[in-house]
Protein backbone atom coordinates (compact mmCIF):
# COMPACT_ATOMS: atom_id res chain seq x y z
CA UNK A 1 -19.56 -64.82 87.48
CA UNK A 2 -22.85 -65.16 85.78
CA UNK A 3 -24.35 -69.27 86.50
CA UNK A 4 -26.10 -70.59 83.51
CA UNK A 5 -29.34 -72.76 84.07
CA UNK A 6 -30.19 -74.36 81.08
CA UNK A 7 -33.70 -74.37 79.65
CA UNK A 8 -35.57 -77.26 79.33
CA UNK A 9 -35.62 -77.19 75.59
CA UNK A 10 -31.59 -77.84 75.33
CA UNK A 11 -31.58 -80.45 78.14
CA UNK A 12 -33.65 -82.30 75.96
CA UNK A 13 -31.29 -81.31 73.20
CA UNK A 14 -28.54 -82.78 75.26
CA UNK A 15 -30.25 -86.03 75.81
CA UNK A 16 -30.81 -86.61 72.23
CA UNK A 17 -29.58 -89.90 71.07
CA UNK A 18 -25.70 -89.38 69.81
CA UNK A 19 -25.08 -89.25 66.19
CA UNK A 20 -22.15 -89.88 64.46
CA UNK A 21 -21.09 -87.10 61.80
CA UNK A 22 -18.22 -87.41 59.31
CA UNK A 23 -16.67 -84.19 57.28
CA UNK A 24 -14.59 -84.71 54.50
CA UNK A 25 -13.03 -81.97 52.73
CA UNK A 26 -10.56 -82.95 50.04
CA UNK A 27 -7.22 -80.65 50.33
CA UNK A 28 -6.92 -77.94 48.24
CA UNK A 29 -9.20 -79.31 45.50
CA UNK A 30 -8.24 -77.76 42.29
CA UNK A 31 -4.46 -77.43 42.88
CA UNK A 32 -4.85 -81.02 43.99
CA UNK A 33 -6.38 -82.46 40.79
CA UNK A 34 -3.68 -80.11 38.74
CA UNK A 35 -0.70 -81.66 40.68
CA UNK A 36 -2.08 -85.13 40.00
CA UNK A 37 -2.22 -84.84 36.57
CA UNK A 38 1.23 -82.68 36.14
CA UNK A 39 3.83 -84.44 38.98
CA UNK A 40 5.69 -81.56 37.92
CA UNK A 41 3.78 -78.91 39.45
CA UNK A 42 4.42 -80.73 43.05
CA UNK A 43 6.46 -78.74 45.42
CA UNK A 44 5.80 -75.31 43.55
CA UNK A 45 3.65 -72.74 45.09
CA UNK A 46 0.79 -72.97 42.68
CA UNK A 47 -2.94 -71.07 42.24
CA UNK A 48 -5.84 -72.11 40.64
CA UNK A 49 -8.44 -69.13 40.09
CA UNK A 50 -8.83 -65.63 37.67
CA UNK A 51 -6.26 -64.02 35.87
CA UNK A 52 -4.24 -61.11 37.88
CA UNK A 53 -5.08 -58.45 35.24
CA UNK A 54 -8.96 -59.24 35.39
CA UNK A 55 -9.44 -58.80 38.78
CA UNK A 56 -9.22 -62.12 39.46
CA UNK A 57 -9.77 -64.08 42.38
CA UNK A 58 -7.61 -67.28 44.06
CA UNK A 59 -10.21 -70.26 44.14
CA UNK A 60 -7.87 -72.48 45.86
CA UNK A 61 -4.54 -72.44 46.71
CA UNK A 62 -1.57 -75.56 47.39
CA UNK A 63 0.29 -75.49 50.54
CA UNK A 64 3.90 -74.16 49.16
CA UNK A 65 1.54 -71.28 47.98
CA UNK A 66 0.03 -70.51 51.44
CA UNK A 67 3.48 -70.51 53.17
CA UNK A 68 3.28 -66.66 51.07
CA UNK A 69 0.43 -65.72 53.16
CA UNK A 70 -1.84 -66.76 49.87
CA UNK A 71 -5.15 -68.16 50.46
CA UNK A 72 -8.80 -68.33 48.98
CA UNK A 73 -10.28 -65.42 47.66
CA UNK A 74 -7.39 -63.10 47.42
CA UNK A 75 -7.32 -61.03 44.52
CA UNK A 76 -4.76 -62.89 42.27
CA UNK A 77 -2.80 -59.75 41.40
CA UNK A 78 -1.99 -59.68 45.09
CA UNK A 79 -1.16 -63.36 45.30
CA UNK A 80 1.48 -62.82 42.66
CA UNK A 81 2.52 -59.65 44.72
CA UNK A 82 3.16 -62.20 47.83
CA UNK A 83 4.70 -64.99 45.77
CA UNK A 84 6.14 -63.71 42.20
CA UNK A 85 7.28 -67.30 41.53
CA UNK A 86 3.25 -68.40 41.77
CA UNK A 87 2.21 -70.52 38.96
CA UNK A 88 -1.40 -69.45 38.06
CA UNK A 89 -3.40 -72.05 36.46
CA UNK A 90 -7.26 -71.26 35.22
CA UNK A 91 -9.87 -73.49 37.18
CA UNK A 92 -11.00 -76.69 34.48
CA UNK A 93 -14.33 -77.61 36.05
CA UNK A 94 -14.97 -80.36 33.96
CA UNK A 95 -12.03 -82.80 35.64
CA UNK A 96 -13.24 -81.47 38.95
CA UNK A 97 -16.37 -82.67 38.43
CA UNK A 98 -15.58 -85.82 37.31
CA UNK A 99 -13.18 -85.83 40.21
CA UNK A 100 -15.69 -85.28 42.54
CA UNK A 101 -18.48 -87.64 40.92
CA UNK A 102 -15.75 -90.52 42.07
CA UNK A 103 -15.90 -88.96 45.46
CA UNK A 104 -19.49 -88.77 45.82
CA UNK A 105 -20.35 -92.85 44.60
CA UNK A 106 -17.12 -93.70 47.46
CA UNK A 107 -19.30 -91.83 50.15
CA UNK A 108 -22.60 -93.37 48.68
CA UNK A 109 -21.00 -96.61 49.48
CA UNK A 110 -21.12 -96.28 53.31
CA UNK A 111 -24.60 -94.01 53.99
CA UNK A 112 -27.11 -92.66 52.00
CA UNK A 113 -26.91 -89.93 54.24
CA UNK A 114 -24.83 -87.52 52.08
CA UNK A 115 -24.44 -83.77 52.18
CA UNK A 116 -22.84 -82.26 49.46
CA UNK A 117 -21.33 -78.86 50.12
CA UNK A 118 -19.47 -77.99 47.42
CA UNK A 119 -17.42 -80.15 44.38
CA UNK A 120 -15.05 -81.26 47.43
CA UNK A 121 -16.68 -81.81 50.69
CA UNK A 122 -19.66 -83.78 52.28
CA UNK A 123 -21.30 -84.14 55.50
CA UNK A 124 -22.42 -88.16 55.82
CA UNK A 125 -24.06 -89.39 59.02
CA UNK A 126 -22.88 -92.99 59.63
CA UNK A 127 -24.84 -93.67 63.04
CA UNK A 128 -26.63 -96.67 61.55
CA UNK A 129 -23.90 -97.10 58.91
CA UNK A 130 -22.33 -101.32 59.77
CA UNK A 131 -19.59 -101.20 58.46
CA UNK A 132 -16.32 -101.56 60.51
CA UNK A 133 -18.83 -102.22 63.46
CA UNK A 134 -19.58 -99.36 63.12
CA UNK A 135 -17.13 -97.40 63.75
CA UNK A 136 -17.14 -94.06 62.33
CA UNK A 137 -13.09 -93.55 62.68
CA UNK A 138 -12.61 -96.47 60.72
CA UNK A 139 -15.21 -95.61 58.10
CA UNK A 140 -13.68 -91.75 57.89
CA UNK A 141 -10.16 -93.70 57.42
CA UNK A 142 -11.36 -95.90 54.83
CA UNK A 143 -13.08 -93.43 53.33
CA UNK A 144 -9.79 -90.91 53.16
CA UNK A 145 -7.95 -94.29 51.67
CA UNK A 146 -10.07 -94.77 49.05
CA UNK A 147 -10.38 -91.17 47.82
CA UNK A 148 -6.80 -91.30 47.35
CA UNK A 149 -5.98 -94.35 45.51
CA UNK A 150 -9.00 -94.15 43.41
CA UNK A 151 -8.65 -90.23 42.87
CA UNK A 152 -5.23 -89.72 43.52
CA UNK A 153 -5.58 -86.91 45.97
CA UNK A 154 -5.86 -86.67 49.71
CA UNK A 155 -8.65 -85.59 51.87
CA UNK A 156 -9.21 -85.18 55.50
CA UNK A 157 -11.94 -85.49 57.61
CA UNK A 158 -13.48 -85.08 61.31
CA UNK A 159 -15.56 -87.10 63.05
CA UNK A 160 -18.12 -85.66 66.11
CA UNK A 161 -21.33 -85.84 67.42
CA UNK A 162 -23.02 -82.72 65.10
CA UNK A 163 -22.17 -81.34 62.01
CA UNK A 164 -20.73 -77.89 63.40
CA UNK A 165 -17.92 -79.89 65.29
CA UNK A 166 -16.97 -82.57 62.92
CA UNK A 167 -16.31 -79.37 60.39
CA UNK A 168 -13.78 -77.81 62.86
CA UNK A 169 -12.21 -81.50 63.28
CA UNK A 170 -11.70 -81.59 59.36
CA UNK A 171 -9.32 -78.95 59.54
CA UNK A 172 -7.31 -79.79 62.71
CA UNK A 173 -4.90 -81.73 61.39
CA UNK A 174 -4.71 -80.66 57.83
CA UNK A 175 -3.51 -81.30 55.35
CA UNK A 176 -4.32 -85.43 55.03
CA UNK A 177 -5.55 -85.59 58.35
CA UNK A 178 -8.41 -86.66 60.71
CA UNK A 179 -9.21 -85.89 64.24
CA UNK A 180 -12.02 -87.02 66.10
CA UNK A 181 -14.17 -85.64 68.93
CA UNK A 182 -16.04 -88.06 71.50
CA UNK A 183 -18.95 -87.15 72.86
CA UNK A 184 -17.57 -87.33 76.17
CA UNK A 185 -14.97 -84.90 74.85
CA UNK A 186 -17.18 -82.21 73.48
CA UNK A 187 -17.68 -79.65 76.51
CA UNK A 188 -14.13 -79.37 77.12
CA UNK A 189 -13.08 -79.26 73.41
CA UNK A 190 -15.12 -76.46 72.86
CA UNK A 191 -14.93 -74.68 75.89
CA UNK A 192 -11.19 -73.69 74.76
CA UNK A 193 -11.95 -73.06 71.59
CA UNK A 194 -11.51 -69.38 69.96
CA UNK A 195 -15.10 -67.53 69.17
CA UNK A 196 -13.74 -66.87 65.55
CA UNK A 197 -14.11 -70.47 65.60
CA UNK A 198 -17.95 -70.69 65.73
CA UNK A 199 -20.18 -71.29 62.63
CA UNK A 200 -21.16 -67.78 61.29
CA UNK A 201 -18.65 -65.92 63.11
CA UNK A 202 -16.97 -63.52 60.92
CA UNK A 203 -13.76 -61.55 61.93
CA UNK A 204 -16.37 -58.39 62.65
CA UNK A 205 -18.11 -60.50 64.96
CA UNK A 206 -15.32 -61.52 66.35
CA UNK A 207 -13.84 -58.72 67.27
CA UNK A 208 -16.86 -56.95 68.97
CA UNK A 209 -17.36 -60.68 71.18
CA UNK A 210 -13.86 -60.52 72.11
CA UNK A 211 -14.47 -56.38 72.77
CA UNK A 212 -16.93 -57.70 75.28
CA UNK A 213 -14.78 -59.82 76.52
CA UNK A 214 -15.17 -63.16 75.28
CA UNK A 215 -12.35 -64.83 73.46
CA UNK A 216 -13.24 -68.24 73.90
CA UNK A 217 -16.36 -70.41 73.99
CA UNK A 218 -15.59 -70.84 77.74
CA UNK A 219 -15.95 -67.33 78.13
CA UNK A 220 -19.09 -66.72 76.18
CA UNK A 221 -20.48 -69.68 78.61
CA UNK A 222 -21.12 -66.66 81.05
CA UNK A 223 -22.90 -65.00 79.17
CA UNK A 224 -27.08 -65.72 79.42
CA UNK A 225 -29.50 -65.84 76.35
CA UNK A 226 -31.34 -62.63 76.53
CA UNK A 227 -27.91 -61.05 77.18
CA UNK A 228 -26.25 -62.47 73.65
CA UNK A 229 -30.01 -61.77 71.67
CA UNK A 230 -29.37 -58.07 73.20
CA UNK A 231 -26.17 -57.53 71.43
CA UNK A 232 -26.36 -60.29 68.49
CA UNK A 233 -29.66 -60.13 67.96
CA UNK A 234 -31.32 -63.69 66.17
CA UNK A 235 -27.31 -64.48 66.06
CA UNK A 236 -27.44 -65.00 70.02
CA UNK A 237 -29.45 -67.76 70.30
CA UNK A 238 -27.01 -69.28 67.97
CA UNK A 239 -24.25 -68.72 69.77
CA UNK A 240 -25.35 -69.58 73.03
CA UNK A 241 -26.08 -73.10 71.61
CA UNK A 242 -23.04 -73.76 69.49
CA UNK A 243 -20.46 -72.21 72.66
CA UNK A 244 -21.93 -75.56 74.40
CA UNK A 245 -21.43 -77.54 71.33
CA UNK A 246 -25.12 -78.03 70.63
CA UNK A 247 -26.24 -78.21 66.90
CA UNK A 248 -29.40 -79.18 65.79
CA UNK A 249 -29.31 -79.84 61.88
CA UNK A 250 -29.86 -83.17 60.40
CA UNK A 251 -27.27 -84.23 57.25
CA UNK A 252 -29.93 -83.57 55.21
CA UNK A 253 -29.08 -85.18 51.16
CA UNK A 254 -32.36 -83.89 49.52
CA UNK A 255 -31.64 -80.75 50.86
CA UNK A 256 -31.72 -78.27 47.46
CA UNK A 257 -29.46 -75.53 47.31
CA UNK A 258 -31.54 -72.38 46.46
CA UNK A 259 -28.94 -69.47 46.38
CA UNK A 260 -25.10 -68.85 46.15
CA UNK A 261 -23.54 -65.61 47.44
CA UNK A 262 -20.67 -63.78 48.81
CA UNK A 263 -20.64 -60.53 51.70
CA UNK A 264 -18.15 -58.75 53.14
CA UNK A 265 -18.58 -57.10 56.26
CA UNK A 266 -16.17 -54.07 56.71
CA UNK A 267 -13.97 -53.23 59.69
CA UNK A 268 -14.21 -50.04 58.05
CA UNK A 269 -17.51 -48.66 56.54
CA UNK A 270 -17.74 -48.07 52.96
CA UNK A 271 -18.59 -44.01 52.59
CA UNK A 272 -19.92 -43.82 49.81
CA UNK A 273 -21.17 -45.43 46.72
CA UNK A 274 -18.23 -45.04 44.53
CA UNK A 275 -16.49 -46.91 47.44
CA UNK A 276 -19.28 -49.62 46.73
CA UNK A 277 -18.59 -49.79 43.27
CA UNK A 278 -15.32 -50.64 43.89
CA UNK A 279 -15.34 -53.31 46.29
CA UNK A 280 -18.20 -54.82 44.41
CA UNK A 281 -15.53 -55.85 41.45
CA UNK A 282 -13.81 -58.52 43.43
CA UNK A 283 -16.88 -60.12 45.09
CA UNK A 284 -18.51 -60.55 41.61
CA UNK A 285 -15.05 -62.61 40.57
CA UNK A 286 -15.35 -64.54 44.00
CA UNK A 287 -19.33 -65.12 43.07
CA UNK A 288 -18.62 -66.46 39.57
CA UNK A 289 -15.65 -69.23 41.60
CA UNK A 290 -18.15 -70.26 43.71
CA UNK A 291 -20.93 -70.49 41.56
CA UNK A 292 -18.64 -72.86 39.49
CA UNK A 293 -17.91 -74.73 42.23
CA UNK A 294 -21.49 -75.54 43.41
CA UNK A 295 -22.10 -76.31 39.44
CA UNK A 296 -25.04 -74.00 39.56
CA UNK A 297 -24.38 -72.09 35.98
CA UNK A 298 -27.35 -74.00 34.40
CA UNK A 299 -30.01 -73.14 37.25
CA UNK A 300 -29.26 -69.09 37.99
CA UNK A 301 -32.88 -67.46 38.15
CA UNK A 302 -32.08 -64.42 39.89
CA UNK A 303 -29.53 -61.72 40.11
CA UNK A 304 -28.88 -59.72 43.58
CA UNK A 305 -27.43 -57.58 45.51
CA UNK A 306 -27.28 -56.71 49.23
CA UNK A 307 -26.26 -53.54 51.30
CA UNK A 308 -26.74 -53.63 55.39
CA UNK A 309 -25.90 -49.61 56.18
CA UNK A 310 -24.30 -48.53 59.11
CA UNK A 311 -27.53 -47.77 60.96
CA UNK A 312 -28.06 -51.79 60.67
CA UNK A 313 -30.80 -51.14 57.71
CA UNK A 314 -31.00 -53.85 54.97
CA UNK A 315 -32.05 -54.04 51.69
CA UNK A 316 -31.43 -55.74 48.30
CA UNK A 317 -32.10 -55.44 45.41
CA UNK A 318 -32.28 -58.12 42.63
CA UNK A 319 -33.43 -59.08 39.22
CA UNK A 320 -34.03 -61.96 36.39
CA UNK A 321 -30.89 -62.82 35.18
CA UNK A 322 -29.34 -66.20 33.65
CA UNK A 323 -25.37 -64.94 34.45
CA UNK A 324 -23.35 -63.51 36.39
CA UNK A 325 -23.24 -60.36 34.99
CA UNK A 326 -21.04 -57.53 35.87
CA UNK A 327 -23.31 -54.82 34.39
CA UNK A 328 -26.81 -56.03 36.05
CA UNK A 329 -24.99 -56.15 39.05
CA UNK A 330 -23.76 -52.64 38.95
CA UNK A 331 -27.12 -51.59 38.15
CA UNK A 332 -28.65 -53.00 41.10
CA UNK A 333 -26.02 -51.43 43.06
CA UNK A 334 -26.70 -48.12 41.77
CA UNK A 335 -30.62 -48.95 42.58
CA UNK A 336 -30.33 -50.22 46.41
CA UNK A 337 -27.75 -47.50 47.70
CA UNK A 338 -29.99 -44.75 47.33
CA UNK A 339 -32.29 -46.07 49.48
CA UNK A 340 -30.36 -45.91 52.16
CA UNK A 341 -27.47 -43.34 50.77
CA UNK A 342 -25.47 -43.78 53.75
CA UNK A 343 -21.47 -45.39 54.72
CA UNK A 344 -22.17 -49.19 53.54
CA UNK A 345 -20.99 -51.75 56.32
CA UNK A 346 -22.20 -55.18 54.44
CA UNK A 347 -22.53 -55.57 50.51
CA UNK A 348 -23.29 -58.78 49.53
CA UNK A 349 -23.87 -60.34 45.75
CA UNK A 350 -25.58 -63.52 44.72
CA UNK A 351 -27.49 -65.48 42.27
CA UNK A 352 -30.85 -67.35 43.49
CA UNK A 353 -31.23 -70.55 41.71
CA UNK A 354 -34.52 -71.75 39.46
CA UNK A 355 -36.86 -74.41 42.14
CA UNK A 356 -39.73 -75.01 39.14
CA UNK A 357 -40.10 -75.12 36.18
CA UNK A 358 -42.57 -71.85 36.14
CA UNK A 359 -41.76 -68.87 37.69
CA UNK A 360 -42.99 -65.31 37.67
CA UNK A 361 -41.11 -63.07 35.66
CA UNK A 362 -40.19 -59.73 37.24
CA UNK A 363 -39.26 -55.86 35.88
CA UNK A 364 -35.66 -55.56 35.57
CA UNK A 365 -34.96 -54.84 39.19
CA UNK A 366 -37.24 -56.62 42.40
CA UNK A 367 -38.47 -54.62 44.86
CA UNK A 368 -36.85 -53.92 48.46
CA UNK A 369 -36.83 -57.14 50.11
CA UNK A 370 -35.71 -56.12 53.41
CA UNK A 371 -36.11 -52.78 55.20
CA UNK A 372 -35.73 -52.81 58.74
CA UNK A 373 -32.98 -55.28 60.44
C-alpha cells in the first residue's frame, strides 16, 4: 500500500475558500426543442443530426431513441440500423439559438459568472450570488424551473465545490434532474467513482489505468505523482489532482473559445493511410455538428488536422480555410501522414477560430506544429 503525503502546493489548494459551482445542461437539446414544437414527436425514438446516406452523424438523440443503444455521434446510418422506426430530423440552428439566448439572459439573472459551453450548457459560480440566501440548490432549482416554463424544455444540473464535479452531478440523475455534492462529501464521492469518470479520460485511457490496476479514483489514490507523470505523462499530474477531487479553474465568462475539434483515439491502430482516409469521413460530419453548435461558422480561420502515430509522435498539419471542407481536409491528411508513414493511433480534425482582425496569411498547408510528444 503506497501512503500519499501531499505537497504543500495542494494543501493550500485544499484550504482554498469553497466555491459554489452550478452545471446546467439542458436534456437532449435539439430533440428537446423539436418535441416542443411538434407534441407529436413525444414518445417516439427520434434523432436530430446528418442524413444516413451522407455519412451523417447523430448530434443529439431523445431518450426512447437511446433505449436502441443510439447516442451522440453515431453515424446515422447505424442509428437507423439499431432503431428502423427512428425519426431523423435535420438540426435547425436558428430556434436553438434563440432557444438558448432565453437560457443564457435566465442564468445572467443570478451571476455574471457565466460559462458557456456549448448552445445548451453553462458553468455559473453563485458563491457571492444572494439570492435564496444563498443557496446554490435553490438557485440550480429555480434556475431548472424557469428554463422550463419559459423554454418549454427541461434541464438538469449539479451543484459542487469545482467545476469538474458539479459536471459529473449534472448527469447523475438525468434526465430533469439535480444532485448535489457537499464539500464535506467530496473525498468519499469521488473516491468510488469509476476512472472513465475523470475529465479527459477517454475509454483508451481507461483501459490501460484499469490494466494497471486502477478502476476507481480510490484506487488511483495509491498511486504517487512521479509514478502517474511516468506512465501519463503531463496527463498525471492531472489525474492525481482530480482522483482527490481537486480542480483549479475559475468559471471564467470572458473566456474566448479559440478552436473546435474532434479525435479519436483507436483501441486498434489505424495501418495505414487509406485506413485514415476512411475514418476521417465521419469525424469531419461530427466537426461540422459541433462547430454548429458552438455557432462558430462566421469566425473559422484555420483548417487542421492531427495524427499522434503509434510511436507517440505528433504532428498536424493545417491551413487557411473559412469551411469545413472535406477536400482541404483530405489534403492535409495526405500531407501529415507521410511524415510519420506509420499505423495512426490518434487523428484528430478541427477548425481554429479568427482572435483579430489581422492575421498572417499562410501557404496552403502550415508547417509541422508538433514533432516530438
Amino acid at each position: 500500500m503506497r501512503h500519499t503525503v501531499f505537497p504543500a502546493r495542494e494543501r493550500r489548494i485544499v484550504s482554498a475558500p469553497i466555491r459554489k459551482i452550478i452545471h446546467c445542461d439542458c436534456d437532449c437539446f435539439y430533440a428537446a426543442v423539436e418535441m416542443r414544437d411538434d407534441p407529436s414527436l413525444r414518445g417516439q425514438p427520434l434523432a436530430v443530426g446528418g442524413r444516413p446516406d451522407q455519412r451523417g452523424v447523430v448530434a443529439t438523440c431523445n431518450y426512447e431513441a437511446r433505449k436502441f443503444g443510439i447516442r451522440s455521434a453515431m453515424a446515422m446510418s447505424q442509428a437507423i440500423q439499431r432503431c428502423p422506426e427512428l425519426i431523423v430530423m435535420r438540426p435547425n440552428m436558428d430556434k436553438y439559438r434563440a432557444a438558448s439566448k432565453q437560457i443564457l439572459a435566465i442564468y445572467r439573472d443570478y451571476t455574471e459568472l457565466v460559462e458557456p459551453l456549448s448552445l445548451d450548457e453553462a458553468y455559473l459560480d453563485v458563491t457571492d450570488a444572494p439570492h435564496f440566501q444563498n443557496s446554490a440548490t435553490l438557485i440550480a432549482q429555480d434556475i431548472r424551473r424557469r428554463i422550463f416554463e419559459t423554454v418549454g424544455i427541461t434541464a438538469s444540473a449539479g451543484v459542487a465545490p469545482n467545476k469538474f464535479l458539479a459536471k459529473i452531478a449534472s448527469d447523475w440523475h438525468k434526465p430533469n434532474g439535480q444532485f448535489v455534492i457537499r464539500p464535506q462529501d467530496v473525498e468519499e464521492f469521488v473516491a468510488a467513482l469509476p476512472v472513465d469518470k475523470l475529465f479527459g479520460v477517454g475509454k483508451v485511457t481507461a483501459m490501460k489505468l484499469k490494466k494497471l490496476g486502477a478502476y476507481t479514483c480510490a484506487d488511483l489514490r495509491q498511486w504517487t505523482l512521479p509514478e502517474l507523470q511516468h506512465h501519463f505523462g503531463k496527463f498525471g499530474g492531472s489525474l492525481y489532482g482530480l482522483c482527490r477531487g481537486i480542480d483549479r479553474r475559475q468559471v471564467s465568462p470572458s473566456q474566448e473559445r479559440k478552436s473546435v475539434s474532434v479525435e479519436e483515439t483507436y483501441v486498434t491502430d489505424l495501418p495505414d493511410l487509406a485506413a485514415c482516409r476512411r475514418e476521417l469521413e465521419p469525424l469531419i460530419a461530427l466537426l461540422r455538428q459541433r462547430v454548429q453548435r458552438a455557432q462558430a461558422e462566421r469566425h473559422i480561420h484555420k483548417l487542421f488536422v492531427k495524427i499522434r502515430f503509434d510511436d507517440f509522435r505528433r504532428t498536424t498539419a493545417e491551413c487557411v480555410s473559412s469551411t469545413v471542407d472535406d477536400g482541404l481536409c483530405h489534403k492535409l491528411l495526405d500531407t501529415a501522414h507521410p511524415r510519420g508513414n506509420r499505423p495512426v493511433r490518434l487523428l484528430g480534425v478541427g477548425v481554429r477560430l479568427e482572435e483579430d482582425e489581422d492575421f498572417n496569411q499562410l501557404g496552403l498547408f502550415g508547417e509541422e506544429t508538433t514533432a516530438m510528444s
